[in-house]
Protein backbone atom coordinates (compact mmCIF):
# COMPACT_ATOMS: atom_id res chain seq x y z
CA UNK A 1 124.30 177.24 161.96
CA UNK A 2 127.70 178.34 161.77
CA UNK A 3 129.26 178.11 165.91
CA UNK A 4 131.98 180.28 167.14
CA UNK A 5 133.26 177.55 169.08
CA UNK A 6 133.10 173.77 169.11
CA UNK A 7 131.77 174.27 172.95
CA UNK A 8 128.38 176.16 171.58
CA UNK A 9 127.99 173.24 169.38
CA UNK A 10 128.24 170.56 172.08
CA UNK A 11 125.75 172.66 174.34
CA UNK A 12 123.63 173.06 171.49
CA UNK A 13 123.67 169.21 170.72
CA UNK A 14 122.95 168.64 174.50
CA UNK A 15 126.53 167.07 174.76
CA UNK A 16 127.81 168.16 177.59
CA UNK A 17 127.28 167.06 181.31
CA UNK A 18 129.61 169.07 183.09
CA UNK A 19 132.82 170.85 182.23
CA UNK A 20 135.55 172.87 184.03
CA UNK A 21 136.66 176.65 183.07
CA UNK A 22 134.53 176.43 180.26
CA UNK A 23 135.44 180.05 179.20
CA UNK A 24 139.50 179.45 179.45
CA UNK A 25 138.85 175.67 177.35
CA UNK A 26 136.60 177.51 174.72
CA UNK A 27 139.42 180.31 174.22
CA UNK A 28 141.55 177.33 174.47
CA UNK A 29 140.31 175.71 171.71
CA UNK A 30 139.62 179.22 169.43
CA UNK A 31 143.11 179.70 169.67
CA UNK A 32 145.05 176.48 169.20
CA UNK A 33 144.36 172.88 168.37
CA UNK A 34 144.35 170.74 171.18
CA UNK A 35 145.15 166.81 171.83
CA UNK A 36 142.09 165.44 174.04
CA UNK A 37 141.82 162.21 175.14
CA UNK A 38 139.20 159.50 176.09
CA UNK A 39 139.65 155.93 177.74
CA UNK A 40 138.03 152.84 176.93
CA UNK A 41 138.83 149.49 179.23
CA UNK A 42 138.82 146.23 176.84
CA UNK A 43 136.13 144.76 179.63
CA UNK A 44 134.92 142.99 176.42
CA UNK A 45 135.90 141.89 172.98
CA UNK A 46 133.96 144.92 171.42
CA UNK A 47 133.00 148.34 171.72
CA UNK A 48 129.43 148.84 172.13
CA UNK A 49 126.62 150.98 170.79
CA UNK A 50 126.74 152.73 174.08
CA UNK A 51 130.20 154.03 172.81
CA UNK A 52 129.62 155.75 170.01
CA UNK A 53 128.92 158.78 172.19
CA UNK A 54 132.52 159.25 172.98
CA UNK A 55 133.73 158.37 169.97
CA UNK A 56 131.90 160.50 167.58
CA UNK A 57 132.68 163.54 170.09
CA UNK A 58 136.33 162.98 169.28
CA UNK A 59 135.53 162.79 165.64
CA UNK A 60 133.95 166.18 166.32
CA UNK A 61 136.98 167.47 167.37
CA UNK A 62 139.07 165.96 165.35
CA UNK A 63 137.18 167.35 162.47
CA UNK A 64 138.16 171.02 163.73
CA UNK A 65 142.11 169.89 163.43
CA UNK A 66 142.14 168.90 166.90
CA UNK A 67 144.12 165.50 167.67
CA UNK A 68 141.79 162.61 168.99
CA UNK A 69 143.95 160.33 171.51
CA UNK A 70 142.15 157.02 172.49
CA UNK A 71 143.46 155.20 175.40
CA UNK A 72 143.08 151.63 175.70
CA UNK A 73 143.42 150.59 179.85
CA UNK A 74 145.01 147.43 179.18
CA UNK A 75 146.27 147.65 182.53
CA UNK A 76 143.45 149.48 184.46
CA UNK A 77 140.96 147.01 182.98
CA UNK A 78 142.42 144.45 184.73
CA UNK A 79 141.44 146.15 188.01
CA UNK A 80 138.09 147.64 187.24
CA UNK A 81 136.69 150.85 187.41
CA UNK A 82 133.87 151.13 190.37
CA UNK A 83 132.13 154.12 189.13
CA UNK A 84 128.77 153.76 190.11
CA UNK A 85 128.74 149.89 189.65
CA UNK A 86 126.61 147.83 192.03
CA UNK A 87 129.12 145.65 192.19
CA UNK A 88 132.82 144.50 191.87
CA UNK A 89 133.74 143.26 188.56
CA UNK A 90 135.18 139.89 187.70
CA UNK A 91 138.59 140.33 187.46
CA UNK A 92 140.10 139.24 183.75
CA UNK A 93 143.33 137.70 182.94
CA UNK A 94 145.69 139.54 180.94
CA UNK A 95 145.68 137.06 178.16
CA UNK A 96 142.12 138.26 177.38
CA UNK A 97 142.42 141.31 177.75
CA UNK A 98 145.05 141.51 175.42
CA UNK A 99 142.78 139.92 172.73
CA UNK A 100 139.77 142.11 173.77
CA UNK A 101 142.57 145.39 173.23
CA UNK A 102 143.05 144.33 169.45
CA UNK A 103 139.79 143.96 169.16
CA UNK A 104 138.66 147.29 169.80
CA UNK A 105 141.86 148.90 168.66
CA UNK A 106 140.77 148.02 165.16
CA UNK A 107 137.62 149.42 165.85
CA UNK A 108 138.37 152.61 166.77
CA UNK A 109 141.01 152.79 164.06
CA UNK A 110 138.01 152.35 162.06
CA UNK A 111 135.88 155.03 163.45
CA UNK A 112 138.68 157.62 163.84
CA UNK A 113 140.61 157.62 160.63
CA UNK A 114 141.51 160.64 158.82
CA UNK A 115 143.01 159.58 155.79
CA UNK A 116 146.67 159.89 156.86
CA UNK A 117 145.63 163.47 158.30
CA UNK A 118 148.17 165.39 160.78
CA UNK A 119 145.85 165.21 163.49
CA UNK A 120 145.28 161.05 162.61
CA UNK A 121 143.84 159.61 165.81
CA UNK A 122 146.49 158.03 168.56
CA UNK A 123 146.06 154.75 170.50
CA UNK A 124 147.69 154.19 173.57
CA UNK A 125 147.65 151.36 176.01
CA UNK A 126 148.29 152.61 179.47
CA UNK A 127 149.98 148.54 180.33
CA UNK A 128 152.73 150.19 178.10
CA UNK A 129 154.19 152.51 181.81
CA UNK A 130 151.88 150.67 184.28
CA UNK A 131 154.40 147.61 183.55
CA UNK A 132 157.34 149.37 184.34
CA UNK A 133 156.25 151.84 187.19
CA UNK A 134 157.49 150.70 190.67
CA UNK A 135 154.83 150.54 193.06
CA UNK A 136 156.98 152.19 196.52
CA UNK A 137 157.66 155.04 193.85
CA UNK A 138 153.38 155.49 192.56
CA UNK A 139 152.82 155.28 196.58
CA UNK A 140 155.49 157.86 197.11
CA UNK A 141 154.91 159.96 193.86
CA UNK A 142 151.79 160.26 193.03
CA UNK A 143 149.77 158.48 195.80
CA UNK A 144 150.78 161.85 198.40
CA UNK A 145 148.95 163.87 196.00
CA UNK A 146 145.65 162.55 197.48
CA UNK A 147 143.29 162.44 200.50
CA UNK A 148 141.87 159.72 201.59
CA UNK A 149 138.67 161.97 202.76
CA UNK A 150 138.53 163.33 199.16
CA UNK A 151 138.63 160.07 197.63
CA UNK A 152 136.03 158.22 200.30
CA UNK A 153 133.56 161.57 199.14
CA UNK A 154 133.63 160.51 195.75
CA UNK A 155 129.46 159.40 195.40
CA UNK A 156 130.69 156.67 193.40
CA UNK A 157 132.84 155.03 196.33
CA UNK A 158 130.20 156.46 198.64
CA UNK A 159 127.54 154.48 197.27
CA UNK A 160 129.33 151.70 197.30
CA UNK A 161 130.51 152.19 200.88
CA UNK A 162 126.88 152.48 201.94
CA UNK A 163 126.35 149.15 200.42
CA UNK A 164 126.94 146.13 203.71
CA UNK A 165 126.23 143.42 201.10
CA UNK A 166 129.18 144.64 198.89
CA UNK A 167 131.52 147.10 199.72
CA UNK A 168 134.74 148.42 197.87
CA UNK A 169 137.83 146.38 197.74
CA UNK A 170 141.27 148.32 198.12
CA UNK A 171 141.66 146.86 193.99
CA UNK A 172 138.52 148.78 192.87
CA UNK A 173 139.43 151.88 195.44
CA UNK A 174 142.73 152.35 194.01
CA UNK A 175 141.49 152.89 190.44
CA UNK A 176 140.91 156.15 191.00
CA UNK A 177 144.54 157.23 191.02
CA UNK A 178 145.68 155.14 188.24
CA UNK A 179 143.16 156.75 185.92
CA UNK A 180 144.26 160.32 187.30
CA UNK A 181 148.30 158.83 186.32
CA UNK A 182 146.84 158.28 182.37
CA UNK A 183 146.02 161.69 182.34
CA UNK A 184 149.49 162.97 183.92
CA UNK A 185 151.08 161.03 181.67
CA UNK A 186 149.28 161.83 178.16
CA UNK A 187 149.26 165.44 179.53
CA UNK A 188 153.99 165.12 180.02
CA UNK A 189 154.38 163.16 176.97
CA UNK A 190 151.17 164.29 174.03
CA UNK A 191 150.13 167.62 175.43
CA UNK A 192 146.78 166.18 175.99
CA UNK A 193 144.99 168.65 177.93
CA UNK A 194 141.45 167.98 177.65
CA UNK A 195 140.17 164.74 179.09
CA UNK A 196 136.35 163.59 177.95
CA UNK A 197 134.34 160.77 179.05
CA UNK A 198 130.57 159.94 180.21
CA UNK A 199 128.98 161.67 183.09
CA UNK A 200 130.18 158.72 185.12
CA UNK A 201 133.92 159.02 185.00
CA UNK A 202 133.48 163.02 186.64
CA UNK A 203 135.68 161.95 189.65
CA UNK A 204 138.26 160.10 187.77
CA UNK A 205 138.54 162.91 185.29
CA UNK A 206 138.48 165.77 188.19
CA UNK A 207 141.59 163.57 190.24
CA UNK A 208 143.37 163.80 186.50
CA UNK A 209 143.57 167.43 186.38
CA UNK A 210 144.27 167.76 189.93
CA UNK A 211 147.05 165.34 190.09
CA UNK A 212 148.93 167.57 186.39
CA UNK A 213 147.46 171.03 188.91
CA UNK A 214 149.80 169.49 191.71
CA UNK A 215 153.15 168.15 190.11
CA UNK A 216 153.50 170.06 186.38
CA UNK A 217 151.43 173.16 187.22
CA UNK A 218 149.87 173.21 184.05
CA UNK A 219 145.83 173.75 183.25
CA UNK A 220 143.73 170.84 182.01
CA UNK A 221 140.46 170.54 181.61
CA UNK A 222 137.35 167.94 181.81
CA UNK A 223 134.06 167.08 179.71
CA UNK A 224 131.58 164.32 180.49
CA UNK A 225 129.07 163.44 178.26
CA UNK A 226 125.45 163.01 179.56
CA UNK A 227 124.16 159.30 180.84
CA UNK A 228 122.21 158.36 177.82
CA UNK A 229 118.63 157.13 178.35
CA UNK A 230 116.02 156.29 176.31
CA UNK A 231 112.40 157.70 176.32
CA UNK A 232 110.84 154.90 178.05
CA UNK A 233 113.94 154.97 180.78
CA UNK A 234 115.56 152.30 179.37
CA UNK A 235 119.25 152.55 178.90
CA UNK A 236 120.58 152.90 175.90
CA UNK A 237 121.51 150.31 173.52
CA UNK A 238 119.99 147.73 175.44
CA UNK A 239 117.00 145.75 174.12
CA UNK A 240 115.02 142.63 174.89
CA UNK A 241 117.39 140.73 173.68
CA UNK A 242 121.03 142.35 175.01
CA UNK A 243 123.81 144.73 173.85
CA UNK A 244 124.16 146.35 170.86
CA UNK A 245 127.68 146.05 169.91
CA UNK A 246 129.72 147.91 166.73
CA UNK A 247 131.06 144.62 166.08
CA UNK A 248 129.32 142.91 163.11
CA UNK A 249 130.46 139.37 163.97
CA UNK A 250 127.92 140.08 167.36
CA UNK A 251 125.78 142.31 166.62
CA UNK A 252 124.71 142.15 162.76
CA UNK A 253 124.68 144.72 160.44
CA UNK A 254 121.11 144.02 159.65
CA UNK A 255 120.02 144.53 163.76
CA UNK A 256 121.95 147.30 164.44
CA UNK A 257 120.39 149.16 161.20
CA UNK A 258 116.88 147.90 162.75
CA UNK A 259 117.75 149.18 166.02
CA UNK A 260 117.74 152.72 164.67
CA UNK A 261 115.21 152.10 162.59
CA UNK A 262 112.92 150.87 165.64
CA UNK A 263 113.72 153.83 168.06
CA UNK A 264 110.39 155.83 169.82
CA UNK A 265 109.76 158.83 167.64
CA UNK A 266 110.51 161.04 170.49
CA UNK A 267 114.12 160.27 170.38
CA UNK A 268 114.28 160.61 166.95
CA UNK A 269 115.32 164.17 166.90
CA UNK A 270 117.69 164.61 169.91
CA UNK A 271 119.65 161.42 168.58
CA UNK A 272 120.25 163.44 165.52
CA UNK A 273 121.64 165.74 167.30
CA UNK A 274 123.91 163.84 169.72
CA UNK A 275 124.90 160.96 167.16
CA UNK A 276 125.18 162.85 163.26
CA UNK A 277 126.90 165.78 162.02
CA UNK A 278 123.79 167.17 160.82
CA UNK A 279 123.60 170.96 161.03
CA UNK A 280 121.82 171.82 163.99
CA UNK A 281 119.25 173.78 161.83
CA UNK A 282 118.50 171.21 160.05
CA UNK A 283 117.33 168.85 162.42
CA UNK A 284 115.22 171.69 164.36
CA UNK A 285 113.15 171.79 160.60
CA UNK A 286 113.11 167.92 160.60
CA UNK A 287 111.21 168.42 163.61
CA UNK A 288 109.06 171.10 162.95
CA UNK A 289 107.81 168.86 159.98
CA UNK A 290 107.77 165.70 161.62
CA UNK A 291 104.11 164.93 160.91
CA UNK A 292 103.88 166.61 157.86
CA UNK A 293 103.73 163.61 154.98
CA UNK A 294 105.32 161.00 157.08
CA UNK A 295 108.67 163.01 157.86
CA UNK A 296 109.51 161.61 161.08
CA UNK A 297 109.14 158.04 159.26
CA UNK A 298 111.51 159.40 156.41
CA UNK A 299 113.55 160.26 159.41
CA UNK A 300 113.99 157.69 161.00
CA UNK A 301 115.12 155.58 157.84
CA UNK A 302 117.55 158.78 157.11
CA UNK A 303 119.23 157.69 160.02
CA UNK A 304 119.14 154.29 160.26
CA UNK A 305 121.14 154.76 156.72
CA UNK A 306 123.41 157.25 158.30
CA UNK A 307 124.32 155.40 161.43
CA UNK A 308 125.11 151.63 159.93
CA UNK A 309 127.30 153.38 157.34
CA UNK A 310 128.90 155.73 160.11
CA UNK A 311 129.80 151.99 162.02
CA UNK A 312 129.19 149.22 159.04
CA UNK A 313 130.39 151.08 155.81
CA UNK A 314 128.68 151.31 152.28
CA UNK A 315 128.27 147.86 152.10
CA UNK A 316 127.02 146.45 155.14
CA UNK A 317 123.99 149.13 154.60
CA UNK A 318 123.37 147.68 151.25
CA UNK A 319 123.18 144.17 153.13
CA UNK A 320 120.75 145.70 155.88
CA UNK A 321 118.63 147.25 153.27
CA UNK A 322 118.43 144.44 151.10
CA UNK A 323 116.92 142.08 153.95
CA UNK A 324 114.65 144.90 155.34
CA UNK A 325 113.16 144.60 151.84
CA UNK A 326 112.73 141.11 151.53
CA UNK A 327 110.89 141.08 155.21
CA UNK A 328 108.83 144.17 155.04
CA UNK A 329 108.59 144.49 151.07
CA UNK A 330 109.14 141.47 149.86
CA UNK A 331 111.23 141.63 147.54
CA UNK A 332 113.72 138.97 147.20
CA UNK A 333 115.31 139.44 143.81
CA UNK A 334 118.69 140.94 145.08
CA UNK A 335 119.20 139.20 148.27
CA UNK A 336 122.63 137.73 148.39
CA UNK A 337 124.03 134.85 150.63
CA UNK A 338 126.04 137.23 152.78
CA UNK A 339 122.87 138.53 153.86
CA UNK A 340 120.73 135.38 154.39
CA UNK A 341 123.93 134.58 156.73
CA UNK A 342 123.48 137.61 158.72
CA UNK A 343 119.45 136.69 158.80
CA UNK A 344 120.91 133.57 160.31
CA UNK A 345 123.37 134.79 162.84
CA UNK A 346 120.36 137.00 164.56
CA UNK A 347 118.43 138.50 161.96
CA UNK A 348 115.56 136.50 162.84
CA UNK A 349 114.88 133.15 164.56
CA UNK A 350 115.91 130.05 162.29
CA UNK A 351 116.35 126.34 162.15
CA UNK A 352 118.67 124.20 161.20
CA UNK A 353 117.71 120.67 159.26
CA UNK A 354 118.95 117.70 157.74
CA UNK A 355 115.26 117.14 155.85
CA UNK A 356 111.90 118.22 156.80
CA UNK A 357 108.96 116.09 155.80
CA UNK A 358 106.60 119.04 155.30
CA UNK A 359 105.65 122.15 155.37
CA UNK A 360 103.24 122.18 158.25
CA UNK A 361 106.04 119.82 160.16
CA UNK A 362 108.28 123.05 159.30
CA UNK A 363 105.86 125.69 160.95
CA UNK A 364 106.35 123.57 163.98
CA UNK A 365 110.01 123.30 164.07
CA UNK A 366 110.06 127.42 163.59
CA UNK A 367 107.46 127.73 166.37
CA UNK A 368 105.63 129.53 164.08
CA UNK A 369 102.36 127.07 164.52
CA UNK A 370 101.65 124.92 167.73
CA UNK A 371 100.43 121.80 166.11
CA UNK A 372 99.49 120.47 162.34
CA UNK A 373 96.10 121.33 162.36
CA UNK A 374 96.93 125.30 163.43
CA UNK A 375 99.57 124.77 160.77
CA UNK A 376 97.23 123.61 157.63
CA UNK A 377 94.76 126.41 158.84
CA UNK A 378 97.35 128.97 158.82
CA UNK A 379 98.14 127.51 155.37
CA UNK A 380 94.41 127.54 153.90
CA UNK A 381 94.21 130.81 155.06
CA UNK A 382 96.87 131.89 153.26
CA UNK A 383 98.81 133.01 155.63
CA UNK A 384 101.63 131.72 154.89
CA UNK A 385 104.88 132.01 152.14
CA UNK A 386 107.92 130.35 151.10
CA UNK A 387 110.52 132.78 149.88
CA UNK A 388 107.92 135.89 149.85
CA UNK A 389 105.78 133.33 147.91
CA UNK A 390 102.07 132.69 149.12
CA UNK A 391 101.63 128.78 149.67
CA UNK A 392 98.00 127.71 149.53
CA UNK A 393 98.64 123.52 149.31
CA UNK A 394 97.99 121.84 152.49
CA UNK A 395 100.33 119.09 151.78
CA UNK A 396 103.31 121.06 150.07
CA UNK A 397 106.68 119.71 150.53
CA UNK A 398 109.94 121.42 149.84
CA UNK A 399 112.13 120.77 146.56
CA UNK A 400 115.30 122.31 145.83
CA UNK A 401 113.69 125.66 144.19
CA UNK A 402 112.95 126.46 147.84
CA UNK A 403 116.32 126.73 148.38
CA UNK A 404 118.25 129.98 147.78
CA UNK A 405 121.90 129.52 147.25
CA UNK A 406 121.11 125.51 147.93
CA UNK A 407 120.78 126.42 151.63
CA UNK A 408 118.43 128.89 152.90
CA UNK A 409 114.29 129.08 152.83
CA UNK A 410 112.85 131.66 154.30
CA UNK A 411 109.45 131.23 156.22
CA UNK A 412 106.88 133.77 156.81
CA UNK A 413 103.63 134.13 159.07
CA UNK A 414 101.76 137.14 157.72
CA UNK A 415 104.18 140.29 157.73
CA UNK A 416 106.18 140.43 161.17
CA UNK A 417 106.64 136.43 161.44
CA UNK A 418 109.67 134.88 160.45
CA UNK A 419 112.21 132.05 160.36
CA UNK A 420 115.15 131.25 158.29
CA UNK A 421 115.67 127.52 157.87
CA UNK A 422 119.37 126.00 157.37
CA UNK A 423 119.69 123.50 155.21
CA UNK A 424 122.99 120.99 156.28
């Protein structure tokens, strides 16, 4: 499907949440190439899954020859933003934030390169003029620009206000205005002129392009993205057991490539649409076909593949596959350390052992049987294997050919059972 304008795609792609003067910003954008920004706060030492919306909408643009600016709030994290949060955050200390910033910078450096393109992407930290702006001259500069009744009408602060067990401190209240300064700023000294962010960060957005409306008279424009939920309601990139994050040293390779792979077939399709750069045709004759020789399952591996080597690279997906083979196929000829270590990080449940007097005492330790005798029945059952290997000997006992790389043994309970044991 070839688009006039970058703005059909989004719609098309159900991208878009709201956005102001949408005619003016798609001639905009026909005409010239534009700087847009987004903002991420380092309230953590990585970006999560949950991201990847925003980012791969700038890569969208960026892709056009538009320039992609990312701004870090190193100094608005350390207030926190109350939009539409229950309650206040913890406050950080600038010490780790400033780890948390490097962090993610690298990420997003990542995610964003061009190959030493013109329209590379930009990282900012908005601590860089928050340190050195005088706080009589933001009251008397930028803080006339707004109404306390606009502000108060905000449903974020609203809801908050409404709240007698919680409240909004003056800290969380004032965010507001320095988000709408980022914009200002980025808008006097890059030409950014499109701001984009979730649904939630309408209101900060909307006090941006007033506050640039008020003091340089100039146009900008906003985009939010829509609040991402999953089929069953769930948010996403949560699961049973937490957060989904792009960075490998939390969040494996190896889960975030069975994340994908695990999603409800009826988000298959529209996160094709929001998270590849699949043609929009295409996907519409994915789905038409889904259940025609096991496309949707085909499908769903395509872009399990396609995401963890967006995020993970070539060889991280190699990793991934290699251990989805040994658990579901086993085959365990090409498995590699590297990825028995990510198995053990949080692949799978494991152990770790000095010595281990027996199998069925192993079953135990990886909760995997409740007590010898459900052990040695699992066993004469055949039930159970070492390594992909079928064990049949009640009484078997490890020896160093169990051990791959002289560390790992890998213990399974039928097909979806598992547990890596560590060898010290």
């Amino acid at each position: 499907m070839n688009y006039v304008n970058l703005i059909d795609e989004l719609k098309q792609r159900n991208l878009i949440s709201h956005i102001t003067n949408e005619e003016m910003l798609k001639k905009n954008i026909e005409n010239n190439f534009i700087a847009l920004y987004c903002g991420f706060d380092p309230t953590e030492e990585s970006l999560h899954i949950g991201h990847l919306l925003p980012l791969i909408t700038l890569k969208r643009f960026q892709l056009k020859g538009h320039t992609p600016i990312v701004l870090i709030g190193g100094a608005t994290s350390l207030i926190g933003d109350p939009s539409f949060k229950e309650k206040e955050r913890l406050l950080n200390f600038d010490n780790k934030v400033d780890l948390w910033t490097a962090n993610i910078t690298k990420q997003i450096s990542y995610f964003l390169s061009s190959n030493g393109a013109t329209n590379n992407v930009v990282i900012l930290n908005n601590k860089k003029w928050f340190e050195k702006i005088n706080i009589l001259s933001f009251l008397r500069n930028i803080g006339k620009h707004f109404s306390i009744n606009t502000m108060i009408n905000r449903e974020a602060v609203k809801q908050r206000i409404k709240r007698l067990d919680q409240g909004i401190s003056f800290t969380e209240f004032s965010y507001n205005l320095l988000q709408a300064y980022d914009f200002f700023i980025l808008n006097k000294k890059k030409q950014v002129s499109l701001q984009i962010g979730g649904s939630d960060q309408w209101g900060n957005i909307s006090a941006g392009m007033h506050l640039i409306k008020r003091i340089s008279k100039k146009k900008a424009y906003g985009l939010t993205l829509p609040l991402l939920m999953k089929s069953n309601g769930v948010k996403f990139g949560k699961t049973e057991s937490g957060t989904i994050w792009l960075d490998p040293k939390k969040t494996t390779p190896y889960k975030f490539y069975q994340f994908w792979k695990n999603i409800e077939d009826s988000d298959v399709y529209k996160f094709f649409k929001l998270f590849t750069f699949l043609d929009c045709d295409e996907i519409n004759v994915r789905e038409i076909n889904k259940y025609k020789n096991n496309q949707i399952i085909h499908d769903k591996s395509y872009l399990s593949r396609y995401m963890t080597r967006l995020v993970h690279g070539e060889e991280n997906l190699l990793s991934a596959e290699r251990i989805t083979n040994i658990l579901f196929l086993k085959n365990i000829n090409e498995i590699k350390e590297f990825d028995l270590q990510q198995l053990k990080k949080d692949g799978i449940p494991s152990i770790e052992v000095n010595q281990i007097k027996d199998l069925q005492e192993a079953l135990i330790l990886c909760s995997l049987a409740q007590s010898r005798t459900q052990a040695k029945n699992m066993i004469i059952s055949n039930a159970i294997s070492i390594n992909t290997n079928k064990v049949s000997k009640q009484s078997y006992t490890f020896n160093d050919d169990d051990k791959l790389f002289n560390r790992f043994t890998l213990i399974s309970r039928g097909k979806k059972n598992h547990c890596l044991i560590y060898w010290k």
